[in-house]
C-alpha atoms as a PDB file:
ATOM      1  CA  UNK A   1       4.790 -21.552   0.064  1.00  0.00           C
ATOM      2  CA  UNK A   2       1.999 -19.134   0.334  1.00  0.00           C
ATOM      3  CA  UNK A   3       1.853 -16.041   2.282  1.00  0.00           C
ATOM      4  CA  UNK A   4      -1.592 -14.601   3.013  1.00  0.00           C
ATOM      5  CA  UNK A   5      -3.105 -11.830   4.555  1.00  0.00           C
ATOM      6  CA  UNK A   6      -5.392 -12.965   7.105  1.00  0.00           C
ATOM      7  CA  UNK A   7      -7.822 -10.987   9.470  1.00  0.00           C
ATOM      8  CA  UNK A   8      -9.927 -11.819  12.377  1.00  0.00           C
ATOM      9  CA  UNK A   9     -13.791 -10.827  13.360  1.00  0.00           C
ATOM     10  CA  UNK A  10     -12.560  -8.298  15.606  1.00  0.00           C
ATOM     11  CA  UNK A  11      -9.876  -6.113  12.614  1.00  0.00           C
ATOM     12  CA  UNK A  12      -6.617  -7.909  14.031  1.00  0.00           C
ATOM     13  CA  UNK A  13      -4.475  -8.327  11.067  1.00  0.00           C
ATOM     14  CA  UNK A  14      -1.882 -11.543  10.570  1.00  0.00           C
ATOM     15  CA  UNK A  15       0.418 -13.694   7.879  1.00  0.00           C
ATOM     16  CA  UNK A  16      -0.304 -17.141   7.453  1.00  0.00           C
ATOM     17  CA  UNK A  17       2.484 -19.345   5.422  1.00  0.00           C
ATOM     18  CA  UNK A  18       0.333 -22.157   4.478  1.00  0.00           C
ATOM     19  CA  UNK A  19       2.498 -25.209   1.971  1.00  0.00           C
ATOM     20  CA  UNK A  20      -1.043 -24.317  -0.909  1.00  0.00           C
ATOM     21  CA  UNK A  21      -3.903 -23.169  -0.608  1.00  0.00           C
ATOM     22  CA  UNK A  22      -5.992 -26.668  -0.080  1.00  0.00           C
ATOM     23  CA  UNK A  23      -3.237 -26.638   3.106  1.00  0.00           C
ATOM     24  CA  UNK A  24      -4.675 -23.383   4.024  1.00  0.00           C
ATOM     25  CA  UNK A  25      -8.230 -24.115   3.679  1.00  0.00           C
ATOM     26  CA  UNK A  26      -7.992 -27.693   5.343  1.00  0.00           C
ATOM     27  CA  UNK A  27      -6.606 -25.978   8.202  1.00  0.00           C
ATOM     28  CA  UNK A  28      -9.109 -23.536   8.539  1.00  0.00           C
ATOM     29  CA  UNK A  29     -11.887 -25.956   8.441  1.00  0.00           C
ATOM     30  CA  UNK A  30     -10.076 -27.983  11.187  1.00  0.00           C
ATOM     31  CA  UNK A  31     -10.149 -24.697  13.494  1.00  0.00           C
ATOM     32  CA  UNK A  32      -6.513 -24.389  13.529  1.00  0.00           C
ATOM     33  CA  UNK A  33      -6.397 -21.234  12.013  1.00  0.00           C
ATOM     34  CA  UNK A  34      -6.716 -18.380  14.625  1.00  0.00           C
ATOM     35  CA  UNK A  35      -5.651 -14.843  15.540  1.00  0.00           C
ATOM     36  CA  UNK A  36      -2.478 -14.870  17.528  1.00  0.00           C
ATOM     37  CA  UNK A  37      -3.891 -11.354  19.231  1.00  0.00           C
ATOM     38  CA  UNK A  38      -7.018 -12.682  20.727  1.00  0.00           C
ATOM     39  CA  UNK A  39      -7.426 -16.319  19.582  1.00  0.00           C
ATOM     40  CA  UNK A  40     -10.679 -15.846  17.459  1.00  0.00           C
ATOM     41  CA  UNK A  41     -10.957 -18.369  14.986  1.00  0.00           C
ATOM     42  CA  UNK A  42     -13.587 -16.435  12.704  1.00  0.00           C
ATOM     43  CA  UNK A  43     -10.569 -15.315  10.038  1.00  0.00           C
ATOM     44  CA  UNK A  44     -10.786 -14.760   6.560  1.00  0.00           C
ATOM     45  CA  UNK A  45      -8.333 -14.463   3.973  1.00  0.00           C
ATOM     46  CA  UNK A  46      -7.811 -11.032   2.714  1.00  0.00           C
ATOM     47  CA  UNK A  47      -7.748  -9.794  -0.803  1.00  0.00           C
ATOM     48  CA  UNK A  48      -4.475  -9.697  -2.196  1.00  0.00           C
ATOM     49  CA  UNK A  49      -2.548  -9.314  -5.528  1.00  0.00           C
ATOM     50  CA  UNK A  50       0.689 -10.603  -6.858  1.00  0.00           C
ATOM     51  CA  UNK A  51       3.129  -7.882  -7.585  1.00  0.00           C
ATOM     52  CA  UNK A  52       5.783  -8.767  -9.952  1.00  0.00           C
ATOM     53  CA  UNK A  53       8.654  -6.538 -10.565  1.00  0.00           C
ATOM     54  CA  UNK A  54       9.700  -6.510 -14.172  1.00  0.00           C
ATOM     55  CA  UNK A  55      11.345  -3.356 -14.309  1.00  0.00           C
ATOM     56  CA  UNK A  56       9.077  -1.265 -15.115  1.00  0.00           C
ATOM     57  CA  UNK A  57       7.397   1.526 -13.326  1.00  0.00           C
ATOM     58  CA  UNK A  58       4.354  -0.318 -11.278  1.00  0.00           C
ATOM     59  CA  UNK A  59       1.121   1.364 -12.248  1.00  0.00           C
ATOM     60  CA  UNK A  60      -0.990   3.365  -9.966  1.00  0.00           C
ATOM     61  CA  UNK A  61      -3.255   1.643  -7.858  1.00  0.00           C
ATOM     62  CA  UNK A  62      -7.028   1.687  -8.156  1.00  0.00           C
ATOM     63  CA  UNK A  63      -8.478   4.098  -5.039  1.00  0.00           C
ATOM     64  CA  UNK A  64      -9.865   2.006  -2.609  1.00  0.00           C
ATOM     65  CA  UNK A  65     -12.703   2.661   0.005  1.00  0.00           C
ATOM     66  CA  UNK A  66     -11.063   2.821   3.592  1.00  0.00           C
ATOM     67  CA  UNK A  67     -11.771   0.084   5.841  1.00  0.00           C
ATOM     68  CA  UNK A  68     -10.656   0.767   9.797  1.00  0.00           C
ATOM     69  CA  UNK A  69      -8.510  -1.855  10.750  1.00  0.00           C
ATOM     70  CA  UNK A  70      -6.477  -1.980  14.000  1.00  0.00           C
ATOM     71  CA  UNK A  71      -3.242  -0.272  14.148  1.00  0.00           C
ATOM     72  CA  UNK A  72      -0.508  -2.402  14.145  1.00  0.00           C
ATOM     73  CA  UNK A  73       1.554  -0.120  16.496  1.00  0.00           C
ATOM     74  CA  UNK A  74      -0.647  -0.590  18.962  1.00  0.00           C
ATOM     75  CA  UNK A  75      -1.376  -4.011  18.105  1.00  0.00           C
ATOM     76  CA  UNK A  76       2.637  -4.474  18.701  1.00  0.00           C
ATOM     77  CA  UNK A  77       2.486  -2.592  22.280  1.00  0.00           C
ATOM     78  CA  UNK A  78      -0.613  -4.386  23.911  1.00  0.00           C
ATOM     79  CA  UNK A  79       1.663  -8.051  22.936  1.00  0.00           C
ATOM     80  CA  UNK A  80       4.618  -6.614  24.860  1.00  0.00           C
ATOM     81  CA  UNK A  81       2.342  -5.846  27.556  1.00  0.00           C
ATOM     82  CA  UNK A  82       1.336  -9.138  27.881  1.00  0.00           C
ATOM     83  CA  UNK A  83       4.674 -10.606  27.803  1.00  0.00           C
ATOM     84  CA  UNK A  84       5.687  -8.238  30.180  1.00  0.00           C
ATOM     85  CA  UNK A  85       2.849  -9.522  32.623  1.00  0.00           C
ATOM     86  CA  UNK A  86       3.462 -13.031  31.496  1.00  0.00           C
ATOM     87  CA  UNK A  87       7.263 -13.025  32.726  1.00  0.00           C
ATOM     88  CA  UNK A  88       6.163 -11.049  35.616  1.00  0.00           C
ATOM     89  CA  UNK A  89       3.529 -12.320  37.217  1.00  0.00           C
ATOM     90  CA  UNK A  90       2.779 -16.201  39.087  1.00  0.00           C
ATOM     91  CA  UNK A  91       0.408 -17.921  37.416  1.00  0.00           C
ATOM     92  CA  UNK A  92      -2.329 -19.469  39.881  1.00  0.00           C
ATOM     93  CA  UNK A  93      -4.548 -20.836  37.307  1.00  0.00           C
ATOM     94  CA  UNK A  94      -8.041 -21.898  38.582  1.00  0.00           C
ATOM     95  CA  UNK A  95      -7.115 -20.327  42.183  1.00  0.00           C
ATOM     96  CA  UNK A  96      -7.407 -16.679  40.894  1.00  0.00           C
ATOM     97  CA  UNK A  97     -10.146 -15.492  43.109  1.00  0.00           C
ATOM     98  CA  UNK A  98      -9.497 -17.472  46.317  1.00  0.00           C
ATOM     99  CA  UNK A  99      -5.406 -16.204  45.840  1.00  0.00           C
ATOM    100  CA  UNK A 100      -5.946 -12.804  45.220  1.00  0.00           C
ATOM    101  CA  UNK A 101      -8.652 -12.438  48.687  1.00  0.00           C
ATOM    102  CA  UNK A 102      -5.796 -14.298  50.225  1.00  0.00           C
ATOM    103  CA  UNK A 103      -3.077 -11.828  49.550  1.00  0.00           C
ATOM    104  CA  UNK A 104      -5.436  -8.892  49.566  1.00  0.00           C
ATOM    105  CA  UNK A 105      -6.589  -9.574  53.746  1.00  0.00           C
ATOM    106  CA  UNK A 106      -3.031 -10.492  54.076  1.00  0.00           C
ATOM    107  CA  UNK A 107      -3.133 -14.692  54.647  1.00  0.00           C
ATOM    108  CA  UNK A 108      -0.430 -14.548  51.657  1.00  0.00           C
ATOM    109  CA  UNK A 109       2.360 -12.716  50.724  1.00  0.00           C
ATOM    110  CA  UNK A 110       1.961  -9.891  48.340  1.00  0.00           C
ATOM    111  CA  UNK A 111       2.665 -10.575  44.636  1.00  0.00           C
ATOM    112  CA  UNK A 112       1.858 -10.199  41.436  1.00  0.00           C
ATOM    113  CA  UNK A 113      -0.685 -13.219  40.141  1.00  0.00           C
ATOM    114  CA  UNK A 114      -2.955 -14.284  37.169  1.00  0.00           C
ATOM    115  CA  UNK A 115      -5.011 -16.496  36.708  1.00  0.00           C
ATOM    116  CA  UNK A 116      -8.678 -17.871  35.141  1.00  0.00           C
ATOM    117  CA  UNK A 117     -12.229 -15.764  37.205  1.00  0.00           C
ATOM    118  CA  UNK A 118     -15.095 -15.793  35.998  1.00  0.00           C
ATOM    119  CA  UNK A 119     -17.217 -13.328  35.799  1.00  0.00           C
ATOM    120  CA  UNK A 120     -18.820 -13.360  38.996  1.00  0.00           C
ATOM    121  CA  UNK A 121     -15.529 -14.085  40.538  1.00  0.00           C
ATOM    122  CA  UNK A 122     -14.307 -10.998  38.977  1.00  0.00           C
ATOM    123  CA  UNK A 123     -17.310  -9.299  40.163  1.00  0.00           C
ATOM    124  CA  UNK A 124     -17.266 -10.132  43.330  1.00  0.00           C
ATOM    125  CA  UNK A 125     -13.424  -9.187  43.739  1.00  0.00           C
ATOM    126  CA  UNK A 126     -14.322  -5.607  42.636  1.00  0.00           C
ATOM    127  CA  UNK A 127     -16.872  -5.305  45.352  1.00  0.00           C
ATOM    128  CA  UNK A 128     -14.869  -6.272  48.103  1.00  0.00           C
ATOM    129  CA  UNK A 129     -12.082  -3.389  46.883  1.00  0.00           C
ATOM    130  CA  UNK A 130      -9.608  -6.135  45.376  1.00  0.00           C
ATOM    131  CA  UNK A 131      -8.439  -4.527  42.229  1.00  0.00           C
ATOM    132  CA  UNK A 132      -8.353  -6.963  39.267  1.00  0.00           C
ATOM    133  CA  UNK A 133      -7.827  -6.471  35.206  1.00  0.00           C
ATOM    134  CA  UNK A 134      -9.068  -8.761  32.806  1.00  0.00           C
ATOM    135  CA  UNK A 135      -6.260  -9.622  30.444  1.00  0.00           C
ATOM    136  CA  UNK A 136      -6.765 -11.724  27.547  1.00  0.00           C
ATOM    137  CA  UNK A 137      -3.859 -13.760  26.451  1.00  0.00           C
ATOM    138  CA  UNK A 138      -3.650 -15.201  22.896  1.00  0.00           C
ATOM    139  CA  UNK A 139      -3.418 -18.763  23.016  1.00  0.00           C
ATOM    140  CA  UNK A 140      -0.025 -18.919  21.540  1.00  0.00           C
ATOM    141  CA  UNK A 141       1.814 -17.025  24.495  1.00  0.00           C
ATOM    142  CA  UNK A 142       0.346 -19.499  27.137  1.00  0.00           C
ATOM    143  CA  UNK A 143       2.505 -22.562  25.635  1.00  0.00           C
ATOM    144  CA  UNK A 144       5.748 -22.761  24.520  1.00  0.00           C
ATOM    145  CA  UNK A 145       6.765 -20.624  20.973  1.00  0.00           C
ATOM    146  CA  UNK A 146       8.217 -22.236  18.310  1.00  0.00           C
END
């Protein structure tokens, strides 16, 4: 089994346990490889090194040049968030837009909802004083986790 350090286009760091490394790559070329933050499938493998402890006193490490990635602290808070909003919220799919004028000029009852707008729809939402958030969800929240 191999672990690896994996990292999206946009600095979200993940593990991957792939069965070898031809499992790993096959995978990737097949587009099932993707952040589990915000679902983007542009990930490369990051370096890593095997550390074996023989008893001995590990050398230092080389200095390295600093490369910003995201915090995983926060990384950690914003998925709570969205399982928070996930278990809290109805889910009205497509109907976003239509839904949210409904309850908002009072043909519906009042509740939290979520749901797919597009832009425009979002726009247009915003204009008329409805009060909307995009939230992206990662792919693997809106199904069933292993």
């Amino acid at each position: 089994m191999k672990v690896l350090n994996l990292q999206c286009s946009h600095a979200h760091g993940f593990e991957g346990w792939f069965a070898s490394e031809d499992e790993f790559q096959s995978q990737l070329a097949r587009g099932l490889v993707e952040c589990p933050m915000c679902g983007d499938a542009a990930v490369a493998k990051l370096p890593s090194a095997p550390r074996l402890n023989l008893g001995a006193a590990a050398p230092a490490e080389p200095k390295r040049d600093v490369v910003a990635t995201a915090d995983p602290d926060m990384q950690a808070a914003w998925m709570k968030m969205v399982r928070h909003v996930m278990a809290n919220t109805e889910d009205v799919g497509e109907r976003f837009a239509e839904e949210a004028r409904r309850i908002h000029y009072g043909e519906s009852e009042e509740r939290s909802i979520r749901g797919q707008a597009s832009r425009a729809e979002t726009d247009s939402l915003l204009e008329e004083g409805i009060t909307v958030l995009p939230l992206p969800i990662p792919k693997a929240l809106k199904g069933p986790l292993q």
